[in-house]
Structures are given as C-alpha cells and as structure tokens.
C-alpha atoms as a PDB file:
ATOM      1  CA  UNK A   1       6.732 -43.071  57.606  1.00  0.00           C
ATOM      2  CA  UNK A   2       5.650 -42.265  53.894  1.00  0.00           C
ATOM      3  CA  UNK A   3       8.783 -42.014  51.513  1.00  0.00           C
ATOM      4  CA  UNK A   4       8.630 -39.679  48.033  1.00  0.00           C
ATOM      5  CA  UNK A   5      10.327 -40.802  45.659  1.00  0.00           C
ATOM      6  CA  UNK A   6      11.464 -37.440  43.890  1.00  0.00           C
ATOM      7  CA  UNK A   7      13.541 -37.882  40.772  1.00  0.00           C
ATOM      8  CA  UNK A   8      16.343 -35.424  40.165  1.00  0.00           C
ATOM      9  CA  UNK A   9      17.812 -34.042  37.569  1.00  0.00           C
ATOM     10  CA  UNK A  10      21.657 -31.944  36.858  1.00  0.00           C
ATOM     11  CA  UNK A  11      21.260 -28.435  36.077  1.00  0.00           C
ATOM     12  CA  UNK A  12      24.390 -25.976  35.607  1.00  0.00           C
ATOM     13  CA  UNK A  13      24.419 -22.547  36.573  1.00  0.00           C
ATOM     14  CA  UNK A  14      25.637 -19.807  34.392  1.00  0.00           C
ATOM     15  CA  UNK A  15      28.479 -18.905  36.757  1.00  0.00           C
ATOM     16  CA  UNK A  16      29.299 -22.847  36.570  1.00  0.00           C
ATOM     17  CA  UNK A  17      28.011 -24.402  39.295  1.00  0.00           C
ATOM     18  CA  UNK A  18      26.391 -27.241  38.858  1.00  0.00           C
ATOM     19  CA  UNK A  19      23.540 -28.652  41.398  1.00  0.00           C
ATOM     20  CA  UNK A  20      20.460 -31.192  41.502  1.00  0.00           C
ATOM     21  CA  UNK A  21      16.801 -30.002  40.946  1.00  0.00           C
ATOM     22  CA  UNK A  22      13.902 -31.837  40.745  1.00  0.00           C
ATOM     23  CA  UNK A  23      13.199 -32.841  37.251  1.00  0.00           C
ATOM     24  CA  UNK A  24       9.327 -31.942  37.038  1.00  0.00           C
ATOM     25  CA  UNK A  25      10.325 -28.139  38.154  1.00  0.00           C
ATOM     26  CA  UNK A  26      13.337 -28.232  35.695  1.00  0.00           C
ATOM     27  CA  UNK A  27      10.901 -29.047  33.137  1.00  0.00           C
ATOM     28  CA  UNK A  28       8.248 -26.847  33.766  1.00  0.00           C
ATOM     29  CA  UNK A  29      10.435 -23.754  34.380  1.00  0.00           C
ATOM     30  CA  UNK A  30      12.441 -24.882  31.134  1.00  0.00           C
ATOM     31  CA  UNK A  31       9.295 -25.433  28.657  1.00  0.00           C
ATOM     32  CA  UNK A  32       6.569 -22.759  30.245  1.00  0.00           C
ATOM     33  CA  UNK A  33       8.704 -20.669  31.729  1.00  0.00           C
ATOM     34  CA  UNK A  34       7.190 -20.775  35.307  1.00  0.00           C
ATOM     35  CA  UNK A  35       8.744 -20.070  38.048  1.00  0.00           C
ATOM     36  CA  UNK A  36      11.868 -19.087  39.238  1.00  0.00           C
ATOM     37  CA  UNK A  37      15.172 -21.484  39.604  1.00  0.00           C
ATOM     38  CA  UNK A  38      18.448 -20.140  41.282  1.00  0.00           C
ATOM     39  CA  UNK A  39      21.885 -21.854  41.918  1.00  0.00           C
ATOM     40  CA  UNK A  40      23.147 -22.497  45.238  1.00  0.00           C
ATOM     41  CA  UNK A  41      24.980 -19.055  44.944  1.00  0.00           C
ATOM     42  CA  UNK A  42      21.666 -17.046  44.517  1.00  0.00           C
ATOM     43  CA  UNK A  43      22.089 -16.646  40.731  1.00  0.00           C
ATOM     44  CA  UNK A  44      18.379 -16.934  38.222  1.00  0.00           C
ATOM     45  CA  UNK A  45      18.874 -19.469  36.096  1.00  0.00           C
ATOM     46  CA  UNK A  46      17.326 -18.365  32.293  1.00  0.00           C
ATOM     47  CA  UNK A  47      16.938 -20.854  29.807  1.00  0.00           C
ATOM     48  CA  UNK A  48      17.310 -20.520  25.842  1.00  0.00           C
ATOM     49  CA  UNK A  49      13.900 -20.543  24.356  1.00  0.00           C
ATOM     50  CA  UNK A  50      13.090 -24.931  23.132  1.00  0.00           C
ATOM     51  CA  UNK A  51      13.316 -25.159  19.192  1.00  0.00           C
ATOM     52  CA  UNK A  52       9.142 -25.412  19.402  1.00  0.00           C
ATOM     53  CA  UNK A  53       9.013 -22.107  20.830  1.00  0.00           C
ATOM     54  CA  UNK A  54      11.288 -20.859  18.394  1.00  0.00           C
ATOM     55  CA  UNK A  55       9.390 -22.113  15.731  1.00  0.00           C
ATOM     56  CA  UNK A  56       6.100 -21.008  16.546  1.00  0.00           C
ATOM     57  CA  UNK A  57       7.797 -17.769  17.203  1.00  0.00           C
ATOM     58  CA  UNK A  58       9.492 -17.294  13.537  1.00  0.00           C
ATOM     59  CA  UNK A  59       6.349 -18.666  12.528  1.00  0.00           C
ATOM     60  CA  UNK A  60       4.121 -16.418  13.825  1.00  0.00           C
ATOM     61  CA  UNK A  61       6.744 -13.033  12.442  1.00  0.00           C
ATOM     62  CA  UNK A  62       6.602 -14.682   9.256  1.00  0.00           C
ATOM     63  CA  UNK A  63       2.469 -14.923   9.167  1.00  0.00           C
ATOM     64  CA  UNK A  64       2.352 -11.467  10.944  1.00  0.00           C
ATOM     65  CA  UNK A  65       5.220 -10.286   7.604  1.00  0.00           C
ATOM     66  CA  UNK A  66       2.410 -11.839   5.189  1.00  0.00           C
ATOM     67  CA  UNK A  67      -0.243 -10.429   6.715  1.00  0.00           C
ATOM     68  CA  UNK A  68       1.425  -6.821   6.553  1.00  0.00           C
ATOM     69  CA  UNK A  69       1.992  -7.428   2.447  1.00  0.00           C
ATOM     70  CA  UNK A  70      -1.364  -8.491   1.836  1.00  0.00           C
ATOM     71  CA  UNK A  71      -2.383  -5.132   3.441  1.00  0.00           C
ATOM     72  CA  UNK A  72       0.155  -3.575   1.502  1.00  0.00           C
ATOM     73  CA  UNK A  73      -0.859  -5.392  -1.741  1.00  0.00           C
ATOM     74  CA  UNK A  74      -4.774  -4.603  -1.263  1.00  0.00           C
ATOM     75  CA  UNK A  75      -4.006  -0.946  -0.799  1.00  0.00           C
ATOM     76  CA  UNK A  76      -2.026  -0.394  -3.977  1.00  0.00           C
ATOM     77  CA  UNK A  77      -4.545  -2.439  -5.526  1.00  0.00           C
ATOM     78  CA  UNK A  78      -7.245   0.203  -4.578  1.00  0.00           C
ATOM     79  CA  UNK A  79      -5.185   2.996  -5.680  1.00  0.00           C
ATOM     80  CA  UNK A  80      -4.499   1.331  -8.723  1.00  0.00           C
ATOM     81  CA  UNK A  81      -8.411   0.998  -8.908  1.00  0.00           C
ATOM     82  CA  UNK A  82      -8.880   4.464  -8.448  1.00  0.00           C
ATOM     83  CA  UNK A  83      -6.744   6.011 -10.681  1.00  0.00           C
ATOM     84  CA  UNK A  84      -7.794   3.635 -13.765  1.00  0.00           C
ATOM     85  CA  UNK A  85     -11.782   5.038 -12.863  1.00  0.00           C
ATOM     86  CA  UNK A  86      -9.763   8.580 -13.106  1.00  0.00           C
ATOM     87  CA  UNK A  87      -8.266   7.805 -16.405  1.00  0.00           C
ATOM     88  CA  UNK A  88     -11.327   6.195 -17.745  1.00  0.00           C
ATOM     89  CA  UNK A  89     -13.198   9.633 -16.279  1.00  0.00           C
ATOM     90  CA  UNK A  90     -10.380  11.777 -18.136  1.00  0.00           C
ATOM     91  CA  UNK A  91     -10.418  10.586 -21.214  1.00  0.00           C
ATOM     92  CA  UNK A  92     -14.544  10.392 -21.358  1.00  0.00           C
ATOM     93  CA  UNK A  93     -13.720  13.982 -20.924  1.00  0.00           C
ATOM     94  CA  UNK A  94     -11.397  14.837 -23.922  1.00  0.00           C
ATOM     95  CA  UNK A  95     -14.009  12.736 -25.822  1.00  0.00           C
ATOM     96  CA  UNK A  96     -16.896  14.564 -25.135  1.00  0.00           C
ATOM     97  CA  UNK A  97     -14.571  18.115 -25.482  1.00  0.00           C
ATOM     98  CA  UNK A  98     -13.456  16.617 -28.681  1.00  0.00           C
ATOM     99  CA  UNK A  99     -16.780  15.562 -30.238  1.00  0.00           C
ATOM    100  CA  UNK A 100     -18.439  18.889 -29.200  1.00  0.00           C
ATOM    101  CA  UNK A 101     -15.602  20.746 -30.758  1.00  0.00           C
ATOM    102  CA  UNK A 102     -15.752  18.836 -33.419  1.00  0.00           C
ATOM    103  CA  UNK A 103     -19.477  19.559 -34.353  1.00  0.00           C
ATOM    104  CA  UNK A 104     -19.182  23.351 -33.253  1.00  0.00           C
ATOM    105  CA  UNK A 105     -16.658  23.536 -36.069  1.00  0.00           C
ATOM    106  CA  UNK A 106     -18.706  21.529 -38.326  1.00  0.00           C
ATOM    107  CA  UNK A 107     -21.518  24.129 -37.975  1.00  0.00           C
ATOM    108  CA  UNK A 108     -19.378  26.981 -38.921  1.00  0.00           C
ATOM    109  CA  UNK A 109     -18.251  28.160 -35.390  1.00  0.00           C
ATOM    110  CA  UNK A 110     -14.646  29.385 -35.021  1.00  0.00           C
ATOM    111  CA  UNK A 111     -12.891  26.766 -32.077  1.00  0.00           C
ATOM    112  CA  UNK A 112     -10.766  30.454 -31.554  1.00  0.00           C
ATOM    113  CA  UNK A 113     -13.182  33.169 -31.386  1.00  0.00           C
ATOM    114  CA  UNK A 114     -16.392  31.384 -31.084  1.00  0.00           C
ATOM    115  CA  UNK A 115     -18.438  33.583 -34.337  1.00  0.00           C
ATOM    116  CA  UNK A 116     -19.917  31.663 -36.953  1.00  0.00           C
ATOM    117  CA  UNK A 117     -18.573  31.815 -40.464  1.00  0.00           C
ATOM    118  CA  UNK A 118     -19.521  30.280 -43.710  1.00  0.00           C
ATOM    119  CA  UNK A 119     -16.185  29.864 -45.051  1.00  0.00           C
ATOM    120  CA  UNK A 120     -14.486  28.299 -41.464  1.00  0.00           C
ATOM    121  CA  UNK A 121     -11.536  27.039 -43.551  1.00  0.00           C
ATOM    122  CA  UNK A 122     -10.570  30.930 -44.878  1.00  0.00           C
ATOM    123  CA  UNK A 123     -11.155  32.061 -41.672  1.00  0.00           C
ATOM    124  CA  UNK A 124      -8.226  30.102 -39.846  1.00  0.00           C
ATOM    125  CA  UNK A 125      -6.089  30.616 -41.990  1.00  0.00           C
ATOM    126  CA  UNK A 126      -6.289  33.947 -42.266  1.00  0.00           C
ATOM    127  CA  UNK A 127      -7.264  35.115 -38.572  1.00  0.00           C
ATOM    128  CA  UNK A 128      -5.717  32.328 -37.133  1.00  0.00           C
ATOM    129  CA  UNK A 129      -2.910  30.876 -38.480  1.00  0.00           C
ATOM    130  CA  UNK A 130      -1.300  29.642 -34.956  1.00  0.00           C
ATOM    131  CA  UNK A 131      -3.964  27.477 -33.952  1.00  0.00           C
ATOM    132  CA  UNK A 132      -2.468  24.216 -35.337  1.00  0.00           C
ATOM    133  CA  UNK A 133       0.676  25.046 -32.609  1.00  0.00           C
ATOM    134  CA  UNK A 134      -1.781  25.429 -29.858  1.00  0.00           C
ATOM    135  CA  UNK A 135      -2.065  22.318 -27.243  1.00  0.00           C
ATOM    136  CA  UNK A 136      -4.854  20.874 -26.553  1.00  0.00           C
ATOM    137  CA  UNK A 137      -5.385  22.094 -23.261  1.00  0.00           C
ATOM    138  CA  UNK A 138      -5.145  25.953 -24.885  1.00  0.00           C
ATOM    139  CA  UNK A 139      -7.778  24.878 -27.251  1.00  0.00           C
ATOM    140  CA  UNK A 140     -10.447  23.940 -24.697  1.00  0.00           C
ATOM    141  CA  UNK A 141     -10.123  27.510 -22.870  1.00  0.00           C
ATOM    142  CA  UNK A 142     -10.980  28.838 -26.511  1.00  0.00           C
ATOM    143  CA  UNK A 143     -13.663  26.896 -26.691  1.00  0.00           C
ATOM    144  CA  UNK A 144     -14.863  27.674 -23.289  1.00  0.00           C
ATOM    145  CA  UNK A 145     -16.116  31.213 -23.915  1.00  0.00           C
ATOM    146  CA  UNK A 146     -19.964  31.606 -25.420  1.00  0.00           C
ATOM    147  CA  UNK A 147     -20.603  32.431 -29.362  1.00  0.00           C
ATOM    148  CA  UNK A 148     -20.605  35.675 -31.241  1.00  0.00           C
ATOM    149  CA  UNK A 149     -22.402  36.448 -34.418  1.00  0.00           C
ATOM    150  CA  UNK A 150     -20.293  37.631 -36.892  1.00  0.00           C
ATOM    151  CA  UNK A 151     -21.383  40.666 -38.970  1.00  0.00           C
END
C-alpha cells in the first residue's frame, strides 16, 4: 500500500466556515486563479487579488494613463505645428499685399480707385479723405479691382 503524503492547509469560507484544503490547490486557485474551491456548504470561495497582481494591475492603468497623454501631447503638438505654418503663411500674405500696395502707390496708382495720378498725395486728400479710417482688410478689396487711366 503506497501512502501520499498531502499537506493541508485552513481556508475560511465567506459564510464562516472554516475547512481543510490541500495547500498546492489553495495556492494555485489563490495566485492564478484556477479552478474552482467551494466550502462544505456549496459556497465559491473568491479570493482578493495578491498585492503583485495589484501592482502590475495599477501599473499597467498608470502606463496605459501615460500612454493616452503622450497621444494627447503629440496631437496638440501637431496642431500647434499647423497653425504656426498658417500664421507664418498669413502674414507672408499681408507682406506681399503690403509691398505690392506699397509700390502701386509709389507709381502713382490710387490704393482706392485704382487710376494713376501724378499728384497721389492731392488726390487722397481730396477724393478720399476716409481712407486712413479704413482697416486693413477694406483696403485689400480696394486694391483688388484692375487700374483705370485717369483723364
């Protein structure tokens, strides 16, 4: 006759009845959660999770939380990205409006109604006295629409 030597280990129920298990079951059912255990009464026993599991748990939330800001990060860094190229774009804009308006008035053209005139200067003040009020945007519409000779 072969004898097993099974060592055994005290487990309490929930309902607080306490009964002998074999350790190596206990174990495995406590740490890897395989398997089933119930109390004499029929009742599944469910273990807390181990402090390892719990800290491969938060750690894993807390890498999956980092990973979720560096996504977060990298996108506002490409908007940022794209709106500085949109800014940069703008202003090349106004510059170029600015330094073509600038050398349509410098050969005589009116920024207002687009004729040429020899005396510019007389010309807004007189015809055009409300043009230093006007925005900028207002100004590029004016200076939008194609020359006219004056007569």
């Amino acid at each position: 006759m072969t004898s097993v030597a099974v060592k055994l280990t005290h487990v309490s129920c929930w309902c607080g009845t306490p009964f002998m298990a074999p350790a190596d079951m206990v174990e495995a059912l406590r740490d890897r959660g395989v398997g089933d255990l119930h109390c004499p009464h029929g009742h599944s026993i469910v273990w807390n999770e181990t402090t390892e599991a719990k800290r491969a748990k938060a750690l894993a939330s807390e890498l999956e939380a980092k990973k979720r800001y560096c996504d977060t990060l990298s996108t506002r860094l490409s908007q940022v990205r794209e709106e500085a190229a949109h800014e940069r774009a703008r202003a090349n804009g106004y510059k170029g409006a600015m330094t073509k308006a600038k050398n349509r008035v410098g050969k005589g053209v009116c920024p207002c109604c687009n004729r040429e005139f020899v005396r510019l200067k007389r010309h807004m003040a007189s015809k055009h006295p409300e043009y230093a009020d006007l925005t900028d945007e207002q100004r590029a519409r004016n200076e939008d629409r194609p020359a006219k000779k004056a007569t």
